[in-house]
C-alpha atoms as a PDB file:
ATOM      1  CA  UNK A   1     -12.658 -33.501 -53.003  1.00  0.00           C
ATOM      2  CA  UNK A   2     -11.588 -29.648 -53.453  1.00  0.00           C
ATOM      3  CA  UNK A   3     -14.952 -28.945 -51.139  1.00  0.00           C
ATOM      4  CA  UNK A   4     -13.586 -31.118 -48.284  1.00  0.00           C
ATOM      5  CA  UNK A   5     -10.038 -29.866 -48.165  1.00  0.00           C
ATOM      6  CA  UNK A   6     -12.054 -26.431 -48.399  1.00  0.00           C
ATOM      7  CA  UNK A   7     -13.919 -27.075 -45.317  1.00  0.00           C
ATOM      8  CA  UNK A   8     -10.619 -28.794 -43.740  1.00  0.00           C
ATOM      9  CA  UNK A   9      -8.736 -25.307 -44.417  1.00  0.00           C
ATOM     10  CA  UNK A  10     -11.937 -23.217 -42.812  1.00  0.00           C
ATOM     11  CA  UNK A  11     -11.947 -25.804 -39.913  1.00  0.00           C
ATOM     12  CA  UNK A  12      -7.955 -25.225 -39.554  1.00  0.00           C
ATOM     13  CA  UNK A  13      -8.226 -21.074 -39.811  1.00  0.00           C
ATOM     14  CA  UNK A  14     -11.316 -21.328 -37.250  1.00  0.00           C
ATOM     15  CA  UNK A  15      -9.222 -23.555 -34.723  1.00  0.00           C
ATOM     16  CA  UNK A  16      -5.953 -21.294 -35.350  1.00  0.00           C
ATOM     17  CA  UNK A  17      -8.050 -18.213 -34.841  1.00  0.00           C
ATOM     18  CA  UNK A  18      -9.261 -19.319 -31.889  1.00  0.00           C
ATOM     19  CA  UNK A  19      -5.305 -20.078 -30.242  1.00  0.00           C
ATOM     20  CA  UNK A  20      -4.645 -16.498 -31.198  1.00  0.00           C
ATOM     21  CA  UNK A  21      -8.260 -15.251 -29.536  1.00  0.00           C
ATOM     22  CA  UNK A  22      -6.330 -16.647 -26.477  1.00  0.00           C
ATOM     23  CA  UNK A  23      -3.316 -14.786 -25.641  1.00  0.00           C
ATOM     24  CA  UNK A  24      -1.935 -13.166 -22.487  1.00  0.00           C
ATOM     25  CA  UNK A  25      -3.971  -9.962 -20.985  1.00  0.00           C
ATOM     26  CA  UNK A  26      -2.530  -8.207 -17.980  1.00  0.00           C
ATOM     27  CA  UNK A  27      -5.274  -6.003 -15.585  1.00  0.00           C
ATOM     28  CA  UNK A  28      -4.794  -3.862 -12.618  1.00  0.00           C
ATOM     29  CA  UNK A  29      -7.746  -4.288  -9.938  1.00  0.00           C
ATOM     30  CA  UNK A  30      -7.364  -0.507  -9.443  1.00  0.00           C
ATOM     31  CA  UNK A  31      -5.598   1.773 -11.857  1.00  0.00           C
ATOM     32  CA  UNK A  32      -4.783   4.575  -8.430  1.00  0.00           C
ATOM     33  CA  UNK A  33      -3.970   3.585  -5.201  1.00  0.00           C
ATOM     34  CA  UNK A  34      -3.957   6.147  -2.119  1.00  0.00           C
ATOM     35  CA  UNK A  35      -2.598   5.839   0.813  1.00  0.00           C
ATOM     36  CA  UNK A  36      -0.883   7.295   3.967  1.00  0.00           C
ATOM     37  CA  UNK A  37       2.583   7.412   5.436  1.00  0.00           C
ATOM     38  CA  UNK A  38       3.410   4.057   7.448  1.00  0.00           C
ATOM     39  CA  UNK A  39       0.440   2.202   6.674  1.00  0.00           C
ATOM     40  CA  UNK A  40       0.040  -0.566   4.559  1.00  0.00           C
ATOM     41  CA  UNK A  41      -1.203  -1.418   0.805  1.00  0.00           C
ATOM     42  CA  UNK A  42      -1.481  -3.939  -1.541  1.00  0.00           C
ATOM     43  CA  UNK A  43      -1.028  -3.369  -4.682  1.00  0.00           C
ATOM     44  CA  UNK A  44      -2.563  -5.953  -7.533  1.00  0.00           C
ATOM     45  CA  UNK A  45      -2.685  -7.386 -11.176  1.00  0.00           C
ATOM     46  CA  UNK A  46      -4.524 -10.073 -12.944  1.00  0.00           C
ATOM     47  CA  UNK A  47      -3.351 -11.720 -16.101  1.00  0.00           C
ATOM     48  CA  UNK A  48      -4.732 -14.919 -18.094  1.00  0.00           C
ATOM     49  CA  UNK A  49      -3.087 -18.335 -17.367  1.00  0.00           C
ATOM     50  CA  UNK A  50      -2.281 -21.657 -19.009  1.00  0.00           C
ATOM     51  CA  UNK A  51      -5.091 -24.537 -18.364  1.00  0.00           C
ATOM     52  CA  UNK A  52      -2.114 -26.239 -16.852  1.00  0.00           C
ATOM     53  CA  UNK A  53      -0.927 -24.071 -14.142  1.00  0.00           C
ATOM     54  CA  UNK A  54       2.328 -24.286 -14.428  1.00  0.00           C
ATOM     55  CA  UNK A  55       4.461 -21.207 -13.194  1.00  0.00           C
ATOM     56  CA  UNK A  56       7.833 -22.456 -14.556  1.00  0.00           C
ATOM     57  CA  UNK A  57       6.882 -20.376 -18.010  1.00  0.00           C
ATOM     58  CA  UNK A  58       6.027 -16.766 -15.981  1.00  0.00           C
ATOM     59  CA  UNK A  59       8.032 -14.388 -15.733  1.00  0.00           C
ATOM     60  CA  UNK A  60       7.531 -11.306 -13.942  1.00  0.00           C
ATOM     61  CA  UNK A  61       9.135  -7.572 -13.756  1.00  0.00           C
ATOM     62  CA  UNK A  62       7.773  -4.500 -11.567  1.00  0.00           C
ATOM     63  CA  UNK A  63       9.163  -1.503 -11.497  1.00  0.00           C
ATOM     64  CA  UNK A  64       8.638   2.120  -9.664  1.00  0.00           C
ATOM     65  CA  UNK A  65       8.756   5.175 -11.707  1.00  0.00           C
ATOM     66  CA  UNK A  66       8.824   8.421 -10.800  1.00  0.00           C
ATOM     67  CA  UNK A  67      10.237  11.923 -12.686  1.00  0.00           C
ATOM     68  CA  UNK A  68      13.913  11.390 -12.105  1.00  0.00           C
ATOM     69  CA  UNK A  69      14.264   7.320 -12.210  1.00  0.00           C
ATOM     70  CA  UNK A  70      12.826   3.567 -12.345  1.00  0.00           C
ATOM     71  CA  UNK A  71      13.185   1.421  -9.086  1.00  0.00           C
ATOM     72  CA  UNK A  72      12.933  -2.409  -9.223  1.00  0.00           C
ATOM     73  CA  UNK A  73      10.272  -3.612  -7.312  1.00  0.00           C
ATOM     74  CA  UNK A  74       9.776  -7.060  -7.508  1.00  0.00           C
ATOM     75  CA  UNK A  75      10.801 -10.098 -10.473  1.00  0.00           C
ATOM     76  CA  UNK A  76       9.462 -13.147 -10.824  1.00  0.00           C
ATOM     77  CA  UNK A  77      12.009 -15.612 -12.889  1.00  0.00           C
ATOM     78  CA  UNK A  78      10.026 -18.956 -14.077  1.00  0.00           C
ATOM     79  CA  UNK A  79       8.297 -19.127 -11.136  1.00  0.00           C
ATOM     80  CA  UNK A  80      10.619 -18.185  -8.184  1.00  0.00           C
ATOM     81  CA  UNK A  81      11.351 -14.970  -6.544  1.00  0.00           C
ATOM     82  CA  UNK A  82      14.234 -13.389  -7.643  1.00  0.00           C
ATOM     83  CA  UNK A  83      14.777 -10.823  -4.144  1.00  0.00           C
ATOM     84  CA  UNK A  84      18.578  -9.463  -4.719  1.00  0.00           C
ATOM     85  CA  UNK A  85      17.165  -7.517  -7.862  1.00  0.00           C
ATOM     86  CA  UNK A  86      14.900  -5.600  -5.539  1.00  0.00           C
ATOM     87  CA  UNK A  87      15.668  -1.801  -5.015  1.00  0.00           C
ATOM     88  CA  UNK A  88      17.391  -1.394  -1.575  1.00  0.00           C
ATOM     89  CA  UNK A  89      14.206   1.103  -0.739  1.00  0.00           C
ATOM     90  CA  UNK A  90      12.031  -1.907  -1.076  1.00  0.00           C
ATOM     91  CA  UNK A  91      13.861  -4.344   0.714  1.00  0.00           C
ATOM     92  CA  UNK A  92      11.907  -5.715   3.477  1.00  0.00           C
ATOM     93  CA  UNK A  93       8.699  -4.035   2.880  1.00  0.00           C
ATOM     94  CA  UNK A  94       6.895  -5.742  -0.257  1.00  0.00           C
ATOM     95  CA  UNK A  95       5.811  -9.256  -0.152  1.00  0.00           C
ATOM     96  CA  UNK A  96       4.105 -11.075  -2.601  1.00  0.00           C
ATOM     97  CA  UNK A  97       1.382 -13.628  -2.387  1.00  0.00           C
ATOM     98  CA  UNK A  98       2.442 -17.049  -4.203  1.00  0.00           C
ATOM     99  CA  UNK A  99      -0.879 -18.593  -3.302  1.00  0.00           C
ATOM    100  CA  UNK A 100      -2.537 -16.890  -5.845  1.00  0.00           C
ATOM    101  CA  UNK A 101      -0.050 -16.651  -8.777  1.00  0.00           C
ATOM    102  CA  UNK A 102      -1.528 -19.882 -10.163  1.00  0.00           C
ATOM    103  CA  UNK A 103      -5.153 -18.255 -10.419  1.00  0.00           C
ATOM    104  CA  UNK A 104      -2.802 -15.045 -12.642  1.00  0.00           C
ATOM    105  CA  UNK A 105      -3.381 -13.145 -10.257  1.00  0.00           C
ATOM    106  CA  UNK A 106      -0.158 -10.925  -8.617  1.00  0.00           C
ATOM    107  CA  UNK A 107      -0.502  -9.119  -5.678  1.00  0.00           C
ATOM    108  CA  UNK A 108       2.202  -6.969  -3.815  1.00  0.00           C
ATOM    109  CA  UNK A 109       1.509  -6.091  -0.152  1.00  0.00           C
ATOM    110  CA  UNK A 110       3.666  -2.973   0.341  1.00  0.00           C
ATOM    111  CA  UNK A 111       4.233  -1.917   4.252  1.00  0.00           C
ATOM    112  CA  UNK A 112       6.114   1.181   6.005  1.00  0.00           C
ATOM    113  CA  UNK A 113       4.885   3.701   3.463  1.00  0.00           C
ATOM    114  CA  UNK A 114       6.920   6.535   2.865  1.00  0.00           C
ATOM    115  CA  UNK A 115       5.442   9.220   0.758  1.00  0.00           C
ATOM    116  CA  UNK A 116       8.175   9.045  -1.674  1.00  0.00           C
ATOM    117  CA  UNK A 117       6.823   5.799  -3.066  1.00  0.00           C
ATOM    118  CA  UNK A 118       4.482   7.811  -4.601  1.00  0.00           C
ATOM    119  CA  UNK A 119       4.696   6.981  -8.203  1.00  0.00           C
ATOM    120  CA  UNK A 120       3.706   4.947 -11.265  1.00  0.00           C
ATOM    121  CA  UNK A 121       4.359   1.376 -10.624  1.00  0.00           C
ATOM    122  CA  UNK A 122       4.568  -0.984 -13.900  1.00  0.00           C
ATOM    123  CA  UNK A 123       3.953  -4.831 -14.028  1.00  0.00           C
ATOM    124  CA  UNK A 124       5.064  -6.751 -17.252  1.00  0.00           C
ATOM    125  CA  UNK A 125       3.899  -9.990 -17.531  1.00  0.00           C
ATOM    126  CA  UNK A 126       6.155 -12.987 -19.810  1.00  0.00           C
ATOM    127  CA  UNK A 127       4.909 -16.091 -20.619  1.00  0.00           C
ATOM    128  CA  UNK A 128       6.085 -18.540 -23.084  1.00  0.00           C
ATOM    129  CA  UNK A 129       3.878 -17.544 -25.870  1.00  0.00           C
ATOM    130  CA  UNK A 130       3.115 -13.579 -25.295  1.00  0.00           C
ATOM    131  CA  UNK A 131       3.615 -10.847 -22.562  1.00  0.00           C
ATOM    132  CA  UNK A 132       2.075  -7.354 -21.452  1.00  0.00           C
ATOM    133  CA  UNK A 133       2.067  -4.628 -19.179  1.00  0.00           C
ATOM    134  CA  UNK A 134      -0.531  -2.729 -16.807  1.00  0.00           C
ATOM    135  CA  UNK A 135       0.708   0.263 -14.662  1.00  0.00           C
ATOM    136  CA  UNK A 136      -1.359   1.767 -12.103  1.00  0.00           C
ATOM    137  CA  UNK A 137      -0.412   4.867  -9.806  1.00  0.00           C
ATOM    138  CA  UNK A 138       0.250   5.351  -5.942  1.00  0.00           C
ATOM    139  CA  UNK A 139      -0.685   8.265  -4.241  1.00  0.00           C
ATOM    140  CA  UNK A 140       1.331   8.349  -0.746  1.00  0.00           C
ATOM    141  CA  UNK A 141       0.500  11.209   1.612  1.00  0.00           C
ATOM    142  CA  UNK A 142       2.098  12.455   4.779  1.00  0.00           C
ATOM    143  CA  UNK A 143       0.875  11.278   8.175  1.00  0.00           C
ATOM    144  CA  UNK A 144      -1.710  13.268   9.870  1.00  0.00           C
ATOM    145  CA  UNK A 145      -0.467  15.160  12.832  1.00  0.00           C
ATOM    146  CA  UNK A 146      -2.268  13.327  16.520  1.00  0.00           C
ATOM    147  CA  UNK A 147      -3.805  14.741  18.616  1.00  0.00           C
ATOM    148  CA  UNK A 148      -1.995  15.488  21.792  1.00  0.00           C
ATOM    149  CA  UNK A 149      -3.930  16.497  25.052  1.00  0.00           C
ATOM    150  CA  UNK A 150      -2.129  19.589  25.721  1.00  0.00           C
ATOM    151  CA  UNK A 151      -2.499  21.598  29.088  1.00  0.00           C
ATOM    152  CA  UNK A 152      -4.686  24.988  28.874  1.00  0.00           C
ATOM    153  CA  UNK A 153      -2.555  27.880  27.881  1.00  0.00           C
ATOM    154  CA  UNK A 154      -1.319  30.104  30.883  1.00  0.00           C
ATOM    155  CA  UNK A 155      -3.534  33.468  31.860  1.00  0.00           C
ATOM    156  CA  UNK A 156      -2.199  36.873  31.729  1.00  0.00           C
ATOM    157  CA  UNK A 157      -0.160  36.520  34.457  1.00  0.00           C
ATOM    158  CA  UNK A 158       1.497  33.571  33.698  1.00  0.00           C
ATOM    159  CA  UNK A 159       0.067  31.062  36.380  1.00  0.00           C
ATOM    160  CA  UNK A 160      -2.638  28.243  34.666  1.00  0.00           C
ATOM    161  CA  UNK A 161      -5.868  28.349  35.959  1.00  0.00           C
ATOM    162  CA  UNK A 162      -5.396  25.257  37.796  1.00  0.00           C
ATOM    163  CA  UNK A 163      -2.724  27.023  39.715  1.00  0.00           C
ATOM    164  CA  UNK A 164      -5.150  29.887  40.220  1.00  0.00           C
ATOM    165  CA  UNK A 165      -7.902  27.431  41.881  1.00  0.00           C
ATOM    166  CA  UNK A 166      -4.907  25.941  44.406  1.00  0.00           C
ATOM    167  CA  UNK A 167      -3.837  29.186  45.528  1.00  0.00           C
ATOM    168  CA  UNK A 168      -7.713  30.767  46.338  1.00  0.00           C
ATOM    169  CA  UNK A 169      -8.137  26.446  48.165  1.00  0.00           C
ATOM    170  CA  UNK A 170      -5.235  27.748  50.310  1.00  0.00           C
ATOM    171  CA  UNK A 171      -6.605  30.853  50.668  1.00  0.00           C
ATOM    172  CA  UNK A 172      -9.968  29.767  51.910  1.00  0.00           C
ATOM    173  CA  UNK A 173      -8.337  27.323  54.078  1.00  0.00           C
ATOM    174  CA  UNK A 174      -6.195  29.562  55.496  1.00  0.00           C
ATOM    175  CA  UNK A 175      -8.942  32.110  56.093  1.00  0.00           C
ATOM    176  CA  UNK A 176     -11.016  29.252  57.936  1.00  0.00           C
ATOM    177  CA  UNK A 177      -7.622  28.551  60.356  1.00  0.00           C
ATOM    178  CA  UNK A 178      -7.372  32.308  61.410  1.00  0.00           C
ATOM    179  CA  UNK A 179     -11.223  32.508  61.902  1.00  0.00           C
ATOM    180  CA  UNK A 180     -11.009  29.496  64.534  1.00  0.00           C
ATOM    181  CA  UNK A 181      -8.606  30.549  65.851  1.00  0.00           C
ATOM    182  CA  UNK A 182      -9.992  34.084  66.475  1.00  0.00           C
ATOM    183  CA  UNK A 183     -13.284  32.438  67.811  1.00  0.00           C
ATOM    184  CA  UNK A 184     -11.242  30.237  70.393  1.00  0.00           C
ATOM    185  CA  UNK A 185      -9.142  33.646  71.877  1.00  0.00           C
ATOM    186  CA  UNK A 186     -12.258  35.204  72.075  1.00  0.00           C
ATOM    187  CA  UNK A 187     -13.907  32.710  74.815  1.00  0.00           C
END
């Protein structure tokens, strides 16, 4: 008797050990991000889901930091969007993909970059039975400069040198008028 409630208790410790084994982790895909002024990035986590893919237990927070202060970026309240808590800097430029919460995974596509959303950006996941946080960093930089086709720079004496080829055209034809002209007094 005391040999099967001993095997009972190591069956019950094996099964509760292995409930424990499977609690919440929270990723990032890519711990740094860069990217340049007004273009586009998407910013991700995974985490570990229930078998039953319900969303009404997550809960999620993201936040900006940088040096001086934190910025709400995006929170996820059982399930639904919650978009008024969003940092006015954010508004309008980060969406999230709902298609894929279900698989734990959260991605944030960020557009309009501006280079002062460089910073550390922190996701904490909640569920009902455990949460963490991942944070990865965004590196925003300014705009590179175009290329304009710009006109050659003036010469010396401050004509271009497609003024220069107009004037000796003129020139020429000029020369050609007088010389025809000298030809028909002539005979």
């Amino acid at each position: 008797m005391t040999c099967c409630i001993l095997l009972l208790f190591i069956l019950l410790l094996l099964i509760m050990t292995s409930c424990v084994c499977a609690s919440l982790v929270v990723n990032v895909t890519q711990s740094s991000y860069q990217a340049e002024e007004n273009h586009d990035v998407t910013l991700e986590w995974t985490f570990t889901t229930r078998t039953d893919g319900s969303l009404n237990s997550l809960n999620i927070f993201c936040e900006m930091f940088t040096d001086v202060r934190f910025f709400i970026l995006f929170q996820l309240h059982k399930g639904v969007e919650v978009s008024k808590s969003r940092h006015e800097r954010f508004a309008g430029r980060v969406q999230f993909d709902k298609d894929v919460l279900r698989e734990g995974r959260l991605r944030l596509h960020m557009s309009r970059l501006r280079t002062d959303d460089s910073g550390v950006y922190l996701c904490y996941v909640f569920t009902g039975y455990d949460e963490r946080s991942k944070k990865c960093h965004l590196n925003v930089t300014a705009a590179r400069a175009t290329t304009l086709r710009r006109d050659p720079p003036p010469t010396e004496s401050g004509t271009s040198p497609e003024s220069l080829g107009r004037i000796g055209l003129f020139c020429v034809l000029g020369l050609t008028v007088v010389l025809v002209l000298s030809l028909f007094a002539l005979y």
